[in-house]
Protein backbone atom coordinates (compact mmCIF):
# COMPACT_ATOMS: atom_id res chain seq x y z
CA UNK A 1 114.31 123.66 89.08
CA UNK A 2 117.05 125.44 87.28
CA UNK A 3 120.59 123.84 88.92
CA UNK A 4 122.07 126.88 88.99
CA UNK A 5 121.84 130.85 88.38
CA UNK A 6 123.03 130.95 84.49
CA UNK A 7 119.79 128.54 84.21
CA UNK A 8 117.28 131.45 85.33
CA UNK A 9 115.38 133.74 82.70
CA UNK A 10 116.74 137.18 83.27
CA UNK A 11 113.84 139.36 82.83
CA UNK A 12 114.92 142.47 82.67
CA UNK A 13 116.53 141.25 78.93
CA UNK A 14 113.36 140.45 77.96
CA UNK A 15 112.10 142.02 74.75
CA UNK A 16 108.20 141.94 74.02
CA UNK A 17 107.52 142.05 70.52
CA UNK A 18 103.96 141.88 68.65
CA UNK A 19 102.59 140.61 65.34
CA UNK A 20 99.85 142.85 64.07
CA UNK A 21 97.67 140.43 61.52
CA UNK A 22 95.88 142.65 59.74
CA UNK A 23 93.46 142.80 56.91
CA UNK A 24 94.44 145.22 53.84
CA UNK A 25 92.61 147.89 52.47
CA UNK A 26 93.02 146.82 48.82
CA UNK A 27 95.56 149.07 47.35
CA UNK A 28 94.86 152.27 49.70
CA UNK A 29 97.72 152.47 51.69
CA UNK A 30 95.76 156.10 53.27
CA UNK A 31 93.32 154.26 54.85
CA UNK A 32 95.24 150.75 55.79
CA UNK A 33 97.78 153.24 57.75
CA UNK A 34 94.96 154.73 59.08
CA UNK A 35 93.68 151.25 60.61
CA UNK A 36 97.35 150.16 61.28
CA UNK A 37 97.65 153.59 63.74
CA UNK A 38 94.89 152.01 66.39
CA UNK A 39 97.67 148.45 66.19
CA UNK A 40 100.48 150.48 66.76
CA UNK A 41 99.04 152.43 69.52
CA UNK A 42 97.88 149.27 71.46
CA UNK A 43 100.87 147.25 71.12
CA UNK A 44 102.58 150.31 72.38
CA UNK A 45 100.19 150.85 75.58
CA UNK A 46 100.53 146.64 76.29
CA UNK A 47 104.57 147.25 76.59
CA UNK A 48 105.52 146.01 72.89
CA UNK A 49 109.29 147.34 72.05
CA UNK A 50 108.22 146.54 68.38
CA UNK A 51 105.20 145.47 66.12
CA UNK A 52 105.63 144.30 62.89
CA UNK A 53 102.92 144.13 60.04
CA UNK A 54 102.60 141.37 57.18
CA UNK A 55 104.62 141.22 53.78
CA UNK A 56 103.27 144.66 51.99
CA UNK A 57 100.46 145.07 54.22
CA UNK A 58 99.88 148.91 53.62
CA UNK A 59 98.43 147.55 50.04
CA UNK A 60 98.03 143.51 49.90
CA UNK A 61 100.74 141.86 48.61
CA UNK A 62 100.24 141.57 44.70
CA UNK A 63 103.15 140.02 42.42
CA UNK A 64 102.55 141.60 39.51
CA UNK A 65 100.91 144.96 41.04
CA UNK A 66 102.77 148.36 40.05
CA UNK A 67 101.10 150.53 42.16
CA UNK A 68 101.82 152.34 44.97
CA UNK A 69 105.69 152.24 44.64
CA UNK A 70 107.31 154.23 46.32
CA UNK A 71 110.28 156.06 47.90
CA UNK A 72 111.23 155.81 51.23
CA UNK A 73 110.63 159.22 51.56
CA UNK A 74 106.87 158.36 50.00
CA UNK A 75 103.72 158.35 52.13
CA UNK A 76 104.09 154.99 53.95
CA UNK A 77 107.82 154.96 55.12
CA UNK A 78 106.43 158.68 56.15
CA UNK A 79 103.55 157.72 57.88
CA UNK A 80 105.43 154.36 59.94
CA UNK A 81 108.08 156.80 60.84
CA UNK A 82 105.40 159.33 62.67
CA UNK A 83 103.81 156.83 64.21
CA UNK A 84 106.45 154.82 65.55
CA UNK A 85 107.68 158.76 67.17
CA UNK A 86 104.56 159.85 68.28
CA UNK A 87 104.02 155.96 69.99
CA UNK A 88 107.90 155.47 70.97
CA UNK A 89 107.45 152.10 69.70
CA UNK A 90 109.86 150.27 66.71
CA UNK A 91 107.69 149.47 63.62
CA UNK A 92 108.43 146.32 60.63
CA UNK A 93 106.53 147.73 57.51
CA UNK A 94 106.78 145.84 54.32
CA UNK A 95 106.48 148.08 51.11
CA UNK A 96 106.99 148.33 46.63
CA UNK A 97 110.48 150.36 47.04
CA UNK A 98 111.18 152.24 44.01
CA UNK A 99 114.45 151.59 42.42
CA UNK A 100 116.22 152.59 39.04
CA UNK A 101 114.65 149.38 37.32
CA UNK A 102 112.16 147.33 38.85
CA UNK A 103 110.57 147.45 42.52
CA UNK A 104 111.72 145.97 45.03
CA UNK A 105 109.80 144.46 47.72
CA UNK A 106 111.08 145.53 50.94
CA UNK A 107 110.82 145.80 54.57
CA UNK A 108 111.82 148.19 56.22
CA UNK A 109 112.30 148.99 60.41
CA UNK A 110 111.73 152.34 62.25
CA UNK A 111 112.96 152.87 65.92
CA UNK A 112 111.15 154.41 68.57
CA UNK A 113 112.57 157.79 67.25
CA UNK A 114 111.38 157.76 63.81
CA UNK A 115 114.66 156.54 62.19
CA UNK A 116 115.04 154.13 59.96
CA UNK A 117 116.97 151.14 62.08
CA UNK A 118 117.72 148.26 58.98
CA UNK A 119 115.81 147.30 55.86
CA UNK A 120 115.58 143.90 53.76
CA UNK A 121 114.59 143.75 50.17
CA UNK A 122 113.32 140.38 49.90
CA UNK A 123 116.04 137.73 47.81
CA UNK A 124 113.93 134.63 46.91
CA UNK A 125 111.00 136.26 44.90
CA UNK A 126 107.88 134.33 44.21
CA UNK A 127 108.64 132.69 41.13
CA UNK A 128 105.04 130.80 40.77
CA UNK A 129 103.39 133.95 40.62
CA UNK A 130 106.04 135.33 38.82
CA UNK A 131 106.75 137.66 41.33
CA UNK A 132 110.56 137.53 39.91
CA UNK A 133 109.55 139.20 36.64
CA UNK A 134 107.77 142.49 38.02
CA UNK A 135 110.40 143.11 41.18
CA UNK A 136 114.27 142.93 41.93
CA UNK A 137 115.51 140.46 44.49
CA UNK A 138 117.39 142.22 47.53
CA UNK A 139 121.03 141.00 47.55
CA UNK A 140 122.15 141.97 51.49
CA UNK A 141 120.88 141.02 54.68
CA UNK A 142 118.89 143.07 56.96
CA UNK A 143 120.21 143.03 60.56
CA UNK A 144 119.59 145.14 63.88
CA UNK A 145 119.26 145.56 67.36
CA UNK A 146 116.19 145.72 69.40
CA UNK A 147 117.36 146.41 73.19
CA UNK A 148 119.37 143.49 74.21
CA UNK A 149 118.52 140.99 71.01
CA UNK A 150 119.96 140.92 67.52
CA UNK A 151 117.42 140.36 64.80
CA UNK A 152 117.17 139.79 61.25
CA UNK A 153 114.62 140.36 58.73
CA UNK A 154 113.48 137.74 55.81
CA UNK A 155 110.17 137.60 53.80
CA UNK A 156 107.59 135.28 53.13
CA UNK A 157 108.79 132.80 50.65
CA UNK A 158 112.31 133.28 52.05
CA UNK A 159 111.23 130.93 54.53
CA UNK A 160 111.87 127.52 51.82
CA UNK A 161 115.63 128.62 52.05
CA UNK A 162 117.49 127.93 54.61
CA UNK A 163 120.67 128.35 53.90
CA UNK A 164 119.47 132.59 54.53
CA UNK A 165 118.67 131.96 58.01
CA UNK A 166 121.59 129.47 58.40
CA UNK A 167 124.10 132.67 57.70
CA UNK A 168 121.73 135.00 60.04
CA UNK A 169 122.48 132.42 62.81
CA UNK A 170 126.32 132.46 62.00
CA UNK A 171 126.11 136.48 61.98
CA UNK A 172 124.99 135.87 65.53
CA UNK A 173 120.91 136.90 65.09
CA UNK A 174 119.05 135.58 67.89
CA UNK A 175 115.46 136.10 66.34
CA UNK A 176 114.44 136.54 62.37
CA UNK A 177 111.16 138.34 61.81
CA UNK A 178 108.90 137.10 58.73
CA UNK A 179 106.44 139.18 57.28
CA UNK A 180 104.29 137.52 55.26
CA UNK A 181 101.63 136.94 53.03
CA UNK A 182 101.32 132.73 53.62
CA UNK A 183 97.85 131.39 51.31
CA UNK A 184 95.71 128.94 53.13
CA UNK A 185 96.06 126.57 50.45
CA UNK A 186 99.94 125.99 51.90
CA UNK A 187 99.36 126.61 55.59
CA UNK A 188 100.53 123.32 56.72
CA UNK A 189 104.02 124.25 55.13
CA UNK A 190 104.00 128.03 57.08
CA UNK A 191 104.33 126.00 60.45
CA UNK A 192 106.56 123.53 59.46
CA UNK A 193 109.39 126.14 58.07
CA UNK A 194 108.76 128.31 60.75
CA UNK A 195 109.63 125.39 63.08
CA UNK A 196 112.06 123.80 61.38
CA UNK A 197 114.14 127.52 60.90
CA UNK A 198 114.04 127.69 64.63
CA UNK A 199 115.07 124.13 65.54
CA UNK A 200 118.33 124.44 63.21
CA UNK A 201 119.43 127.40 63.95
CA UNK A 202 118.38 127.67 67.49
CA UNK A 203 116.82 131.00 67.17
CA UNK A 204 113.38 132.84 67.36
CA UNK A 205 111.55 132.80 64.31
CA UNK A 206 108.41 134.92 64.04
CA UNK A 207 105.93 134.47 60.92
CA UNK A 208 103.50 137.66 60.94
CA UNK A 209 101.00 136.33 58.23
CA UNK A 210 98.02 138.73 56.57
CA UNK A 211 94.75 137.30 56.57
CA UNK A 212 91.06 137.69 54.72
CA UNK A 213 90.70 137.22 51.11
CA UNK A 214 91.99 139.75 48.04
CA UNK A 215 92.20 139.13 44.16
CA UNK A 216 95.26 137.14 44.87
CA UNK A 217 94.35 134.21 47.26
CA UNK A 218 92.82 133.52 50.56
CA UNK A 219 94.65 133.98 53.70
CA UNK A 220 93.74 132.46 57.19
CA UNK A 221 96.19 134.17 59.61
CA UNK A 222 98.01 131.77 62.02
CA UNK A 223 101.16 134.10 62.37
CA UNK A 224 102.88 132.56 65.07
CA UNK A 225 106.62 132.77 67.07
CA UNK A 226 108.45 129.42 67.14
CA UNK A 227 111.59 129.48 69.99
CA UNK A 228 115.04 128.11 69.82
CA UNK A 229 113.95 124.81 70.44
CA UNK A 230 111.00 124.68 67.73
CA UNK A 231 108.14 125.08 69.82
CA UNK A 232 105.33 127.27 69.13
CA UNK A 233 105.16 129.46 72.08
CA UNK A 234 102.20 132.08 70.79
CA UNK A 235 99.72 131.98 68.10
CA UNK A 236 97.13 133.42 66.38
CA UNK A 237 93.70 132.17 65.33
CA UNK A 238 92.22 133.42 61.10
CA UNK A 239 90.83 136.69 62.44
CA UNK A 240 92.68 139.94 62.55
CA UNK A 241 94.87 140.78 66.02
CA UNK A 242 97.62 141.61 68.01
CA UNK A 243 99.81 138.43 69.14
CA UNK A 244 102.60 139.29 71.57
CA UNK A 245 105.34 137.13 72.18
CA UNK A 246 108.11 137.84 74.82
CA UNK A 247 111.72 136.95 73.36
CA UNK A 248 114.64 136.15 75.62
CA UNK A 249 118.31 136.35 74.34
CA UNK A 250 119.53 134.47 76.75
CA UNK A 251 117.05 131.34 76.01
CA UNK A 252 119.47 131.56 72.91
CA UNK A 253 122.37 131.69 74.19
CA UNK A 254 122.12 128.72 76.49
CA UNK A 255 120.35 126.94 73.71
CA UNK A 256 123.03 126.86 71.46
CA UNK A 257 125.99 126.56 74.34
CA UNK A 258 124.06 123.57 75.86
CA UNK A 259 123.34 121.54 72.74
CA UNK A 260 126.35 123.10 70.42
CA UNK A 261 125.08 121.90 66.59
CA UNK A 262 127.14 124.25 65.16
CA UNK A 263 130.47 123.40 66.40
CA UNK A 264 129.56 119.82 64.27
CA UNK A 265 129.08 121.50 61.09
CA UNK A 266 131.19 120.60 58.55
CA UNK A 267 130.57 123.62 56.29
CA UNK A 268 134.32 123.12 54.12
CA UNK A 269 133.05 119.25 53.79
CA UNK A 270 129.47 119.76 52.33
CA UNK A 271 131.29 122.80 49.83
CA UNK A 272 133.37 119.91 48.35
CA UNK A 273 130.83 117.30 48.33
CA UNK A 274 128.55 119.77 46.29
CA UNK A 275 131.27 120.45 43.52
CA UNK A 276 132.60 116.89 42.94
CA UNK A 277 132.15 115.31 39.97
CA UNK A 278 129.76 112.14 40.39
């Protein structure tokens, strides 16, 4: 039992959240919206204060795909915005933003009124699949508040750098939100950074993975929400559903005062150690 009060989950701070892994339509964002709408409105009817979808999931994610980029005043920013108004529920779309060069790929989230809350173009592109020669990488973070919990946003590939989530946690984000398009082939690395991001930083880290195969790879699900202490405290099987997790700021807060890492950082140290000669 708890030894005293501070100890005790409070929840009426509790923030229930949901991962929608879902299958794309191939490069028809109409009729992937159109399939997202029935996700949306059940996360919304089981309580959800947000769902968020996987890395570009009104199209597949393609590297090298210049299709369907758009605005944010384009058809799917559009179409998130209505639903998320019509459901009252926050929505995490990933899309191909248009910008003055190259796309950008970018995630974007809607409150419960239809306006646009943060976005989050993502910064380590998928060099492999040469995902850094078709798009831009996103230079800012993408931070906001859901209720009581601060949140950030990263993408995908994002998750082999940690030194991104390592300035989330100093900006004080309790929970970062992944959206993702994770192959099979590397699945066994998807739980381990989600994990590991968690552990070290003492946060919430939720990986929303696609799943099903397109002309890109094959993709087995397993989006999952890993808490402050690295545990795995929801997941989801290959097929496509909803997986709600419940997320409690103050878990975080008396993670990180009871077992204070950061406060044995030596951040100046590790700067000086990287630019001295050998």
């Amino acid at each position: 039992m708890p030894s005293n009060e501070s100890q005790i989950r409070d929840d009426s701070h509790i923030v229930r959240v949901c991962s929608a892994q879902i299958t794309s339509v191939w490069e028809d964002p109409e009729n992937t919206l159109t399939r997202a709408e029935t996700f949306i409105r059940h996360a919304a009817d089981c309580g959800a204060n947000l769902i968020c979808f996987p890395e570009q999931f009104a199209t597949g994610w393609d590297p090298k795909s210049q299709k369907n980029i758009q605005p944010y005043e384009g058809s799917i920013v559009t179409t998130l915005r209505g639903f998320a108004q019509d459901y009252r529920i926050a929505v995490m779309g990933s899309f191909r933003e248009r910008s003055s060069t190259f796309a950008k790929n970018t995630a974007v989230v809607i409150g419960n009124d239809g306006s646009i809350l943060a976005s989050y173009a993502k910064i380590h592109l998928f060099s492999p699949s040469h995902e850094d020669k078709m798009f831009m990488p996103g230079t800012e973070l993408g931070i906001f508040t859901l209720d009581s919990l601060t949140c950030g946003i990263a993408i995908c590939y994002d998750l082999r750098f940690p030194e991104l989530f390592r300035i989330y946690a100093q900006k004080g984000v309790q929970a970062v939100f992944v959206p993702s398009a994770w192959p099979q082939s590397r699945i066994r690395h998807w739980e381990l950074f989600i994990t590991a991001r968690a552990a070290e930083n003492q946060m919430y880290i939720l990986g929303v993975n696609t799943t099903g195969k397109t002309p890109v790879d094959q993709y087995s699900g397993a989006s999952m929400t890993a808490d402050p202490h690295g545990t795995i405290v929801s997941r989801a099987n290959d097929a496509e559903q909803l997986l709600f997790s419940d997320i409690d700021p103050g878990e975080v807060k008396r993670t990180r005062s009871g077992f204070p890492v950061e406060k044995d950082r030596k951040d100046a140290l590790y700067h000086s150690l990287l630019t001295m000669r050998r």
